[in-house]
C-alpha atoms as a PDB file:
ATOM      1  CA  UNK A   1     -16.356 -56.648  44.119  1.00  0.00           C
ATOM      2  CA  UNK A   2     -14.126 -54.350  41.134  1.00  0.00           C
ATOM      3  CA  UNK A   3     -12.703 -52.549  44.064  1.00  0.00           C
ATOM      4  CA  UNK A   4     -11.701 -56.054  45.507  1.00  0.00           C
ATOM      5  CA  UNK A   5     -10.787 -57.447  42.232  1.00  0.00           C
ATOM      6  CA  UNK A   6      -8.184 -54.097  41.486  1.00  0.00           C
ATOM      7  CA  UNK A   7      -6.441 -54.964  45.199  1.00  0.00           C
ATOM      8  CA  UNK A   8      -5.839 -58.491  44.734  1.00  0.00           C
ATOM      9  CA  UNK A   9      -4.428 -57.818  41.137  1.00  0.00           C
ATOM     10  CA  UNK A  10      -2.385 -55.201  42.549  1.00  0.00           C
ATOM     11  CA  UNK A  11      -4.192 -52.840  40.750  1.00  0.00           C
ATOM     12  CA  UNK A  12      -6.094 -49.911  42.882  1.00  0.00           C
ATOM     13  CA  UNK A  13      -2.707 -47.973  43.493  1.00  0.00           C
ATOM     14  CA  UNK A  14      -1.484 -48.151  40.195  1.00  0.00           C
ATOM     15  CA  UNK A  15      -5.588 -46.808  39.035  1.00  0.00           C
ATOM     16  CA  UNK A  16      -4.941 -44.000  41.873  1.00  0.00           C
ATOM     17  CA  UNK A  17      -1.682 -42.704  40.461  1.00  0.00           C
ATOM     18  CA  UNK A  18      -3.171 -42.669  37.175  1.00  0.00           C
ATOM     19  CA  UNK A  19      -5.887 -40.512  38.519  1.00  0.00           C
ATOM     20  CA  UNK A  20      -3.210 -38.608  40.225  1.00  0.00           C
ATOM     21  CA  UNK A  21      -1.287 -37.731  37.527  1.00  0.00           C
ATOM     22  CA  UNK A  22      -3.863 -36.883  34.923  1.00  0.00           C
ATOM     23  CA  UNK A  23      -5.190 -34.002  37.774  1.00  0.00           C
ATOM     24  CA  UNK A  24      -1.908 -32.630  37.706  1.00  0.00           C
ATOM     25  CA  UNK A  25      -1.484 -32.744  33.808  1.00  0.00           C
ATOM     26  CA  UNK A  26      -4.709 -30.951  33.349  1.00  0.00           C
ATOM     27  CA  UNK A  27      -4.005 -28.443  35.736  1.00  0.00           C
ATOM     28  CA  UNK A  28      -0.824 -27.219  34.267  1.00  0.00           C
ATOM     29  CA  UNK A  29      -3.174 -26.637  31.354  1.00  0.00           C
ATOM     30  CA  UNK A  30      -6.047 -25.191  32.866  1.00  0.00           C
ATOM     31  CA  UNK A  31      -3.612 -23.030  34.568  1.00  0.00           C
ATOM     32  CA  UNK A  32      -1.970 -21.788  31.350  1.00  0.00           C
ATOM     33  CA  UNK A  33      -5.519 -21.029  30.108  1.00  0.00           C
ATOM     34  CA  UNK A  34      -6.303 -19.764  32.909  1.00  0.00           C
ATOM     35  CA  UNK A  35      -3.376 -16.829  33.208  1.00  0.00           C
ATOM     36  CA  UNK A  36      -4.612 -15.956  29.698  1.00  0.00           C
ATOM     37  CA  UNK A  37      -8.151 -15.117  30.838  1.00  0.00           C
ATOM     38  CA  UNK A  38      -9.925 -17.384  28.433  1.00  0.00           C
ATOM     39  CA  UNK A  39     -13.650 -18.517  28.878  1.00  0.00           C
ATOM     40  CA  UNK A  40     -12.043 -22.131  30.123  1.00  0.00           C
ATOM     41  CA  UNK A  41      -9.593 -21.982  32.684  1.00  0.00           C
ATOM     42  CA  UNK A  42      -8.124 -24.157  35.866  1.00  0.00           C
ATOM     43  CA  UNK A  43     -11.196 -25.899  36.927  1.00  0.00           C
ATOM     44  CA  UNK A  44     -12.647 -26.537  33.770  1.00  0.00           C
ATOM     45  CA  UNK A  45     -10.034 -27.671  32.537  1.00  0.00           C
ATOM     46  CA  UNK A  46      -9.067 -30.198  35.434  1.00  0.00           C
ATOM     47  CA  UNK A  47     -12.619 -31.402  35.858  1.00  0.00           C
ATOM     48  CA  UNK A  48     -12.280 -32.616  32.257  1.00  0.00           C
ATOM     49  CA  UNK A  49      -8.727 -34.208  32.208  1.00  0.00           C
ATOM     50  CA  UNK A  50      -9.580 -35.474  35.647  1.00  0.00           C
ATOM     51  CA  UNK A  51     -13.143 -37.202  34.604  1.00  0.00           C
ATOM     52  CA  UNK A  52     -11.807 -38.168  31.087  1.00  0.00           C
ATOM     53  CA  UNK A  53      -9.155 -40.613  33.532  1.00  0.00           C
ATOM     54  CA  UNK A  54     -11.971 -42.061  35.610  1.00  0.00           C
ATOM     55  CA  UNK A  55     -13.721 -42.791  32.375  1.00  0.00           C
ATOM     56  CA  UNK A  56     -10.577 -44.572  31.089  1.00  0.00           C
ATOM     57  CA  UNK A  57     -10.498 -46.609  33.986  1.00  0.00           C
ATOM     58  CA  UNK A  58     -14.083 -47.405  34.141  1.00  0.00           C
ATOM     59  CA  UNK A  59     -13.547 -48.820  30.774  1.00  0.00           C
ATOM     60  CA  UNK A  60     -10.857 -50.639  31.104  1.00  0.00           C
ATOM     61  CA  UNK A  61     -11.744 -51.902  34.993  1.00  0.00           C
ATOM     62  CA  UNK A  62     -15.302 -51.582  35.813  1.00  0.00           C
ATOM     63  CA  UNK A  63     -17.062 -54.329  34.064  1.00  0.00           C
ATOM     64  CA  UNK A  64     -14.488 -57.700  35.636  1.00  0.00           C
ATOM     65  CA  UNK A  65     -17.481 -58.294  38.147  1.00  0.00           C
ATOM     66  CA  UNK A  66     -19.498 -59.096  34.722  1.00  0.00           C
ATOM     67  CA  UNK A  67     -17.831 -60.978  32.539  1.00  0.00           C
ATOM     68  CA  UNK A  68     -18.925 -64.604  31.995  1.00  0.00           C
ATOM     69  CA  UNK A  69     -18.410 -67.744  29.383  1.00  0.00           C
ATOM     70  CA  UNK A  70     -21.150 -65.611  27.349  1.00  0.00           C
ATOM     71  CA  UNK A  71     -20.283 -61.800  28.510  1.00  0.00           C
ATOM     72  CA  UNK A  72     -17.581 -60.365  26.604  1.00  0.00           C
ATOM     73  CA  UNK A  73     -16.214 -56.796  26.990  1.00  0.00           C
ATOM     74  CA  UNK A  74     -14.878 -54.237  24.536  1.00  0.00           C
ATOM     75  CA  UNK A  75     -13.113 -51.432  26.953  1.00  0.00           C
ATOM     76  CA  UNK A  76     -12.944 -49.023  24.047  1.00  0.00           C
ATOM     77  CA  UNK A  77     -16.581 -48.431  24.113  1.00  0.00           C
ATOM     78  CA  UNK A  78     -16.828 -46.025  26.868  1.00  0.00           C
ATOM     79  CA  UNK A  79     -13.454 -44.408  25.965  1.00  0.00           C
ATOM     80  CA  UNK A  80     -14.799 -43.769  22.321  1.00  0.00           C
ATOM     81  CA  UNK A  81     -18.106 -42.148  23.832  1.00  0.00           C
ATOM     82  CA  UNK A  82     -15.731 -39.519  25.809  1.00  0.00           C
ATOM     83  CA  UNK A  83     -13.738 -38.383  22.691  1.00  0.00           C
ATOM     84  CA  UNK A  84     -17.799 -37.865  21.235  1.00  0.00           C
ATOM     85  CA  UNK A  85     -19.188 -36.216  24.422  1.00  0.00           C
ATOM     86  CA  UNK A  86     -15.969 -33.859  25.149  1.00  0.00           C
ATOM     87  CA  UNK A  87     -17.444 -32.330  21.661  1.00  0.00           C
ATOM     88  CA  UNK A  88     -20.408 -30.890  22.742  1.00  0.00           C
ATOM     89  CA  UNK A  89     -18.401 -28.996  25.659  1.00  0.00           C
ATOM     90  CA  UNK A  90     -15.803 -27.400  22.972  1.00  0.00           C
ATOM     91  CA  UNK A  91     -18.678 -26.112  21.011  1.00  0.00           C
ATOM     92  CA  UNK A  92     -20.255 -24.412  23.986  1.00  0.00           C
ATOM     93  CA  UNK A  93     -16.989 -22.099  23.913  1.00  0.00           C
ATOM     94  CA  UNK A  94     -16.658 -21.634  19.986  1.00  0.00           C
ATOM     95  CA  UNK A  95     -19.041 -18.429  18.878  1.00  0.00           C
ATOM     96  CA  UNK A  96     -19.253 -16.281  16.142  1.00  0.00           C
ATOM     97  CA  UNK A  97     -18.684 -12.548  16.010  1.00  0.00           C
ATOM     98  CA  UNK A  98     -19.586 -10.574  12.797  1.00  0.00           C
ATOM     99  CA  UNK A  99     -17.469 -12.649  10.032  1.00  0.00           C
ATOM    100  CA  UNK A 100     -14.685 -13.891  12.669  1.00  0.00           C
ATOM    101  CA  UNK A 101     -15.050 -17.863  14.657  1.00  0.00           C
ATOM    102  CA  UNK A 102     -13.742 -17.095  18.283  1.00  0.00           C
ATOM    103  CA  UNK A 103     -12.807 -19.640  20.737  1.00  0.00           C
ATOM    104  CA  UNK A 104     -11.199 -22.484  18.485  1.00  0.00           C
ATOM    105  CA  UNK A 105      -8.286 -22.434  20.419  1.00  0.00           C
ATOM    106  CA  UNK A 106      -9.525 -22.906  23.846  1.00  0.00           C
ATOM    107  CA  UNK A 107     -11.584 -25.832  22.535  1.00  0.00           C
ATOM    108  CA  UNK A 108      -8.880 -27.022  21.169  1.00  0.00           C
ATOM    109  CA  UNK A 109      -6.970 -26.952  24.290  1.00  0.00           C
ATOM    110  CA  UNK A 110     -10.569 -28.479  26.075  1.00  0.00           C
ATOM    111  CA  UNK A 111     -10.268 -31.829  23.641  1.00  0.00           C
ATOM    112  CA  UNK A 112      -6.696 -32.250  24.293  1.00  0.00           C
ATOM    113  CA  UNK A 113      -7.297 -32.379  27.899  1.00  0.00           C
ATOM    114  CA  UNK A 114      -9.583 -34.688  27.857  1.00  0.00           C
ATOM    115  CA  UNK A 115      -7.199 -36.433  25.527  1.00  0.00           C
ATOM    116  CA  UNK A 116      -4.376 -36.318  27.967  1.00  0.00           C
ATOM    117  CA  UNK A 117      -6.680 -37.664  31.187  1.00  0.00           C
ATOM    118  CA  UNK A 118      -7.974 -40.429  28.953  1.00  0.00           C
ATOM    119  CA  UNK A 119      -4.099 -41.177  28.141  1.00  0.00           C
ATOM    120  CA  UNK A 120      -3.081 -40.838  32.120  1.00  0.00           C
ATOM    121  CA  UNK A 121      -6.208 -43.209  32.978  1.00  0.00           C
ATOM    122  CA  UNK A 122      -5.131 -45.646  30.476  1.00  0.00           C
ATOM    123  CA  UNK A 123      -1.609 -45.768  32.071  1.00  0.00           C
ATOM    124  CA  UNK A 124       0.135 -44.714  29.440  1.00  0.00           C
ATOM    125  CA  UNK A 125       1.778 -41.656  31.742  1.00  0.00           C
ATOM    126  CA  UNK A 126       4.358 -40.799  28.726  1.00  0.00           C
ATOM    127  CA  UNK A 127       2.376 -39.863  25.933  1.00  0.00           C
ATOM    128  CA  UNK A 128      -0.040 -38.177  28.358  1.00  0.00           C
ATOM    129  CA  UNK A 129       2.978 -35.847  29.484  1.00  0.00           C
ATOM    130  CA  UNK A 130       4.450 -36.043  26.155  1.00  0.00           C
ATOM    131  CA  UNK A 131       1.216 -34.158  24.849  1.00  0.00           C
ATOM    132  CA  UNK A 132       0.434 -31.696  27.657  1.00  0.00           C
ATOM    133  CA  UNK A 133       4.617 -30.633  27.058  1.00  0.00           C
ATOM    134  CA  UNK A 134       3.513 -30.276  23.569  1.00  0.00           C
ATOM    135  CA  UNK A 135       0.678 -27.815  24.511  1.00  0.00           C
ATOM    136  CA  UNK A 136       2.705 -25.073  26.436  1.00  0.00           C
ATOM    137  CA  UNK A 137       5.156 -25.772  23.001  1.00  0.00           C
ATOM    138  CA  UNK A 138       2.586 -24.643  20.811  1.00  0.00           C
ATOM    139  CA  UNK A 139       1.190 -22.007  23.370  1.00  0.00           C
ATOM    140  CA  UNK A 140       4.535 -20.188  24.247  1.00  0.00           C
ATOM    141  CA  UNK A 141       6.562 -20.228  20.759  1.00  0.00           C
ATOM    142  CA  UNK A 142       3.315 -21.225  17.694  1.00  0.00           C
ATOM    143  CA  UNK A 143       1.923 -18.303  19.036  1.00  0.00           C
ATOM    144  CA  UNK A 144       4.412 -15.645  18.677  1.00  0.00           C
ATOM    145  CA  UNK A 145       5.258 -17.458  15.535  1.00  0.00           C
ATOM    146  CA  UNK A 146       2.068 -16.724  14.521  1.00  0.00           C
ATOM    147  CA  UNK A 147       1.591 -13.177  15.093  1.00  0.00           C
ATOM    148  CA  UNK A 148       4.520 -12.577  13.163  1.00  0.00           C
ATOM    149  CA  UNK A 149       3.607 -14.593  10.387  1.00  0.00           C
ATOM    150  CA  UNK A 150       2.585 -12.127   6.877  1.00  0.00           C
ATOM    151  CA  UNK A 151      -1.117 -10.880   7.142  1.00  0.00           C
ATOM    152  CA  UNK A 152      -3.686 -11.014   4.441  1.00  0.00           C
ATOM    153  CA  UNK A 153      -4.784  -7.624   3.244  1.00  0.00           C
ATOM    154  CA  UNK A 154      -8.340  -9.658   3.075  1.00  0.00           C
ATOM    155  CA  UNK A 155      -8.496 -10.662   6.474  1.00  0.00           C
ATOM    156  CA  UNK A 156     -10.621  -8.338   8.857  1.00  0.00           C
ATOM    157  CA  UNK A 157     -10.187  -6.899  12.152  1.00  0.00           C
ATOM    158  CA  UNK A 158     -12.397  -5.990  14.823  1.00  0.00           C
ATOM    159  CA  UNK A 159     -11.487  -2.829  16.809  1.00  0.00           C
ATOM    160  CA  UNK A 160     -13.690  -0.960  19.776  1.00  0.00           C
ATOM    161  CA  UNK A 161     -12.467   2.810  20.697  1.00  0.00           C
ATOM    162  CA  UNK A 162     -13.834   5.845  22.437  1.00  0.00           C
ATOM    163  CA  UNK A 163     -12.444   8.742  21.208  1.00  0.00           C
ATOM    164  CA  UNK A 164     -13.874  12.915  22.137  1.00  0.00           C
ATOM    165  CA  UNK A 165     -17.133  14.008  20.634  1.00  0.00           C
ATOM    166  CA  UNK A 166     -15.675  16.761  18.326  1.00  0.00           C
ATOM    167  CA  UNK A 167     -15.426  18.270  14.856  1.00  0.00           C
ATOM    168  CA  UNK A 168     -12.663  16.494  12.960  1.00  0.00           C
ATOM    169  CA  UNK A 169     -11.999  13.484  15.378  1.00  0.00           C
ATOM    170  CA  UNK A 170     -13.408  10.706  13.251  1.00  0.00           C
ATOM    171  CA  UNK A 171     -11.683  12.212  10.107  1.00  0.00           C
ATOM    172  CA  UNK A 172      -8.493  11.991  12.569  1.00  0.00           C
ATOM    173  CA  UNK A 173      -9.468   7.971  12.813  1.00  0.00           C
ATOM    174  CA  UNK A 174      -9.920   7.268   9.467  1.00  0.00           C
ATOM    175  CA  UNK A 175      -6.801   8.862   8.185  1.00  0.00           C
ATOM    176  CA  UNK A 176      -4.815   7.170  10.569  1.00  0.00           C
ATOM    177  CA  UNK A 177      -6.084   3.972   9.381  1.00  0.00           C
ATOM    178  CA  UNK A 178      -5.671   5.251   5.566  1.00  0.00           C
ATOM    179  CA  UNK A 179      -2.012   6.118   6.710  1.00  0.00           C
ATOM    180  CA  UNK A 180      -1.380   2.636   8.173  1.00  0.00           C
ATOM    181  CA  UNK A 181      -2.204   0.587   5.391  1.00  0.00           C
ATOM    182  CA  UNK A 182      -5.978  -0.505   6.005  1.00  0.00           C
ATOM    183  CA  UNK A 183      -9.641   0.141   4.968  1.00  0.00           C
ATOM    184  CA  UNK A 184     -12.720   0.883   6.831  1.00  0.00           C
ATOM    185  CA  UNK A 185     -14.939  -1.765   5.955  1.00  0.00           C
ATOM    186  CA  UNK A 186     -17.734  -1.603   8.879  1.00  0.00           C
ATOM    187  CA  UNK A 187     -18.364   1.746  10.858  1.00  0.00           C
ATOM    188  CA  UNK A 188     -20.556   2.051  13.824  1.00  0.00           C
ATOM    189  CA  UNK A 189     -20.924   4.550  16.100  1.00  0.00           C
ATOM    190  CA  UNK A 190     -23.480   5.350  19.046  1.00  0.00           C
ATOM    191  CA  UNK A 191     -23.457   8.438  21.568  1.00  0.00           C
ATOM    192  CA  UNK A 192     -24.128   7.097  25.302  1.00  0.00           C
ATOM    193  CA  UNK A 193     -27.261   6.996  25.385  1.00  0.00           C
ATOM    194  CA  UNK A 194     -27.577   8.036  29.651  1.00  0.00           C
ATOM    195  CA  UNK A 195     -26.198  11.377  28.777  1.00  0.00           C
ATOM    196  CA  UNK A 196     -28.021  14.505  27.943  1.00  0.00           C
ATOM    197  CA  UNK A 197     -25.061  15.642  26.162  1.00  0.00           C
ATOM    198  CA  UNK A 198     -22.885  13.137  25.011  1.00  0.00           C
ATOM    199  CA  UNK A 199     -19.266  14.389  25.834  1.00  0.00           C
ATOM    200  CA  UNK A 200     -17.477  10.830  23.852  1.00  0.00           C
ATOM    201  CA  UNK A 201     -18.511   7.895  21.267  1.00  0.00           C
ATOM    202  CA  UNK A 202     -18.187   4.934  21.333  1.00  0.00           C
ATOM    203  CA  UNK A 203     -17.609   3.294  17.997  1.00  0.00           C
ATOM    204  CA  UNK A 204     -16.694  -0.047  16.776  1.00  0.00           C
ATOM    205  CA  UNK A 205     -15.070  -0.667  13.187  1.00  0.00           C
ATOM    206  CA  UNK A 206     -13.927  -3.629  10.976  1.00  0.00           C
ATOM    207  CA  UNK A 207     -10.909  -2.746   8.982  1.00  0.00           C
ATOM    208  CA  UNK A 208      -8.616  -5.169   6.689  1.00  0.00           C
ATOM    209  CA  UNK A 209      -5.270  -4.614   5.188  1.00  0.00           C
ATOM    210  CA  UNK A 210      -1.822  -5.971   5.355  1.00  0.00           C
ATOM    211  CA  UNK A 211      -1.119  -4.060   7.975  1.00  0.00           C
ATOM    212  CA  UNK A 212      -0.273  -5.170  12.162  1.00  0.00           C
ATOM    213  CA  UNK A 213      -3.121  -4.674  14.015  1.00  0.00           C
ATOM    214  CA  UNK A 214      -1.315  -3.828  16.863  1.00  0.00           C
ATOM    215  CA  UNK A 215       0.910  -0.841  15.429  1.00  0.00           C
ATOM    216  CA  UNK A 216      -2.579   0.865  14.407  1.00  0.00           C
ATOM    217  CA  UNK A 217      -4.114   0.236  17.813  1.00  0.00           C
ATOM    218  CA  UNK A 218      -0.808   1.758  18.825  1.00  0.00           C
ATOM    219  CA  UNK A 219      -1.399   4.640  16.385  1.00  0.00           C
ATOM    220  CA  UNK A 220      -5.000   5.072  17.611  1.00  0.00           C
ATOM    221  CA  UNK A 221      -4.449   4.780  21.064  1.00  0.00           C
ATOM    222  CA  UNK A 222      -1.919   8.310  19.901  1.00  0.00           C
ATOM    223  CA  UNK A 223      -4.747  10.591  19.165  1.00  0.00           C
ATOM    224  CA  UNK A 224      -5.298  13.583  21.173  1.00  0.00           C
ATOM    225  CA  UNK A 225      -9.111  12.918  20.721  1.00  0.00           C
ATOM    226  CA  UNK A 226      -8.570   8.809  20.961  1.00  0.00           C
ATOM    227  CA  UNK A 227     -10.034   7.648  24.427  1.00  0.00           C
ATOM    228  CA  UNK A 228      -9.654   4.146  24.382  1.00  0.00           C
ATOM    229  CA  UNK A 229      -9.236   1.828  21.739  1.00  0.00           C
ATOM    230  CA  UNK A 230      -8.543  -1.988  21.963  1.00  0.00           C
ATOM    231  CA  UNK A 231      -8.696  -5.202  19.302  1.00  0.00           C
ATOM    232  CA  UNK A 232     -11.247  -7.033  19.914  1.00  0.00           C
ATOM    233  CA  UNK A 233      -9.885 -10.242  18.276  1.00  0.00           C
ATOM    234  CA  UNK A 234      -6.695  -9.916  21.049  1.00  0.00           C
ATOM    235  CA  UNK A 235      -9.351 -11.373  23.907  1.00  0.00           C
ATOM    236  CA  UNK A 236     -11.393 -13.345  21.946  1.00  0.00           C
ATOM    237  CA  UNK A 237      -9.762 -16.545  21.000  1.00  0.00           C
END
């Protein structure tokens, strides 16, 4: 009877491109996410722009066959239980490591998806591009912005490295951090453990100073003993 309702008001077409657009909005996100390798990519991030739309127009369509002298309806019910729901999704990707919060931004990215579909089921296709123009904004330029932005000395960093199981290699390590501007807060180190003789360690470390990460991973990664060494808080957010 909604279904029949929506034609003869003209309506089912104008619910279908809604639906329509907010898969495509969502996509161009989830795709973005996705070429960045975070936990959320292109599905998950469609599935929620797309289902945040259908909500929308649930809430603003799905009740006509209802409504009586004694019925009334308030369509931002349903809408206001998406914006609590989408919550509970965005902290299944935020997790702690050591001292550091991981995964804000791709929860971020989550809500405003779901904020965009809502905005594309509610027919209001400008804002909902509007905002999902905004996102590759901030993803493409805040983010280089960002990095280049002054660092506090306070603020740690997370590295992982492998370097050659020898006299004088940590001591190599350490004063190449010393040299670059930052501290050793955190040290651990662990020989593989399938190995009768362990040949390379693997050690993780926490440093802080003012310092780009990047030029000491750089620095590191010069070593003659240095295996591998990578930032963990590159892949993490």
């Amino acid at each position: 009877m909604t279904a029949a309702y929506g034609l003869m008001n003209g309506q089912v077409w104008a619910q279908l491109a809604c639906l329509g657009l907010a898969f495509l909005l969502s996509a161009a996100i989830g795709l973005e996410r996705e070429i960045r390798q975070k936990s959320a990519g292109l599905r998950t991030h469609t599935l929620v722009g797309f289902a945040s739309a259908l909500f929308m127009i649930v809430s603003k369509y799905g009740f006509y066959d209802v409504l009586g002298e004694h019925i009334t309806l308030d369509p931002s019910r349903v809408a206001a239980q998406v914006v609590s729901g989408i919550g509970f999704l965005g902290a299944g990707l935020i997790f702690v490591r050591r001292d550091a919060v991981k995964g804000l931004t791709t929860a971020a990215a989550v809500w405003l998806t779901a904020a965009v579909g809502m905005a594309a089921g509610a027919g209001l296709w400008l804002p909902a591009v509007a905002v999902t123009v905004g996102h590759f904004v901030a993803m493409t330029l805040l983010t280089p912005l960002a990095d280049r932005l002054p660092r506090s000395k306070y603020a740690p960093s997370h590295l992982r490295l492998i370097y050659v199981d020898r006299p004088g290699a940590l001591r190599e390590v350490l004063e190449e951090c010393t040299r670059r501007g930052f501290t050793v807060a955190e040290l651990e180190a662990e020989h593989p453990a399938h190995r009768q003789r362990a040949l390379s360690i693997f050690l993780r470390m926490t440093v802080r100073g003012g310092g780009k990460v990047t030029e000491l991973v750089t620095a590191l990664s010069g070593l003659d003993s240095v295996l591998n060494v990578v930032a963990e808080d590159e892949h993490l957010s």
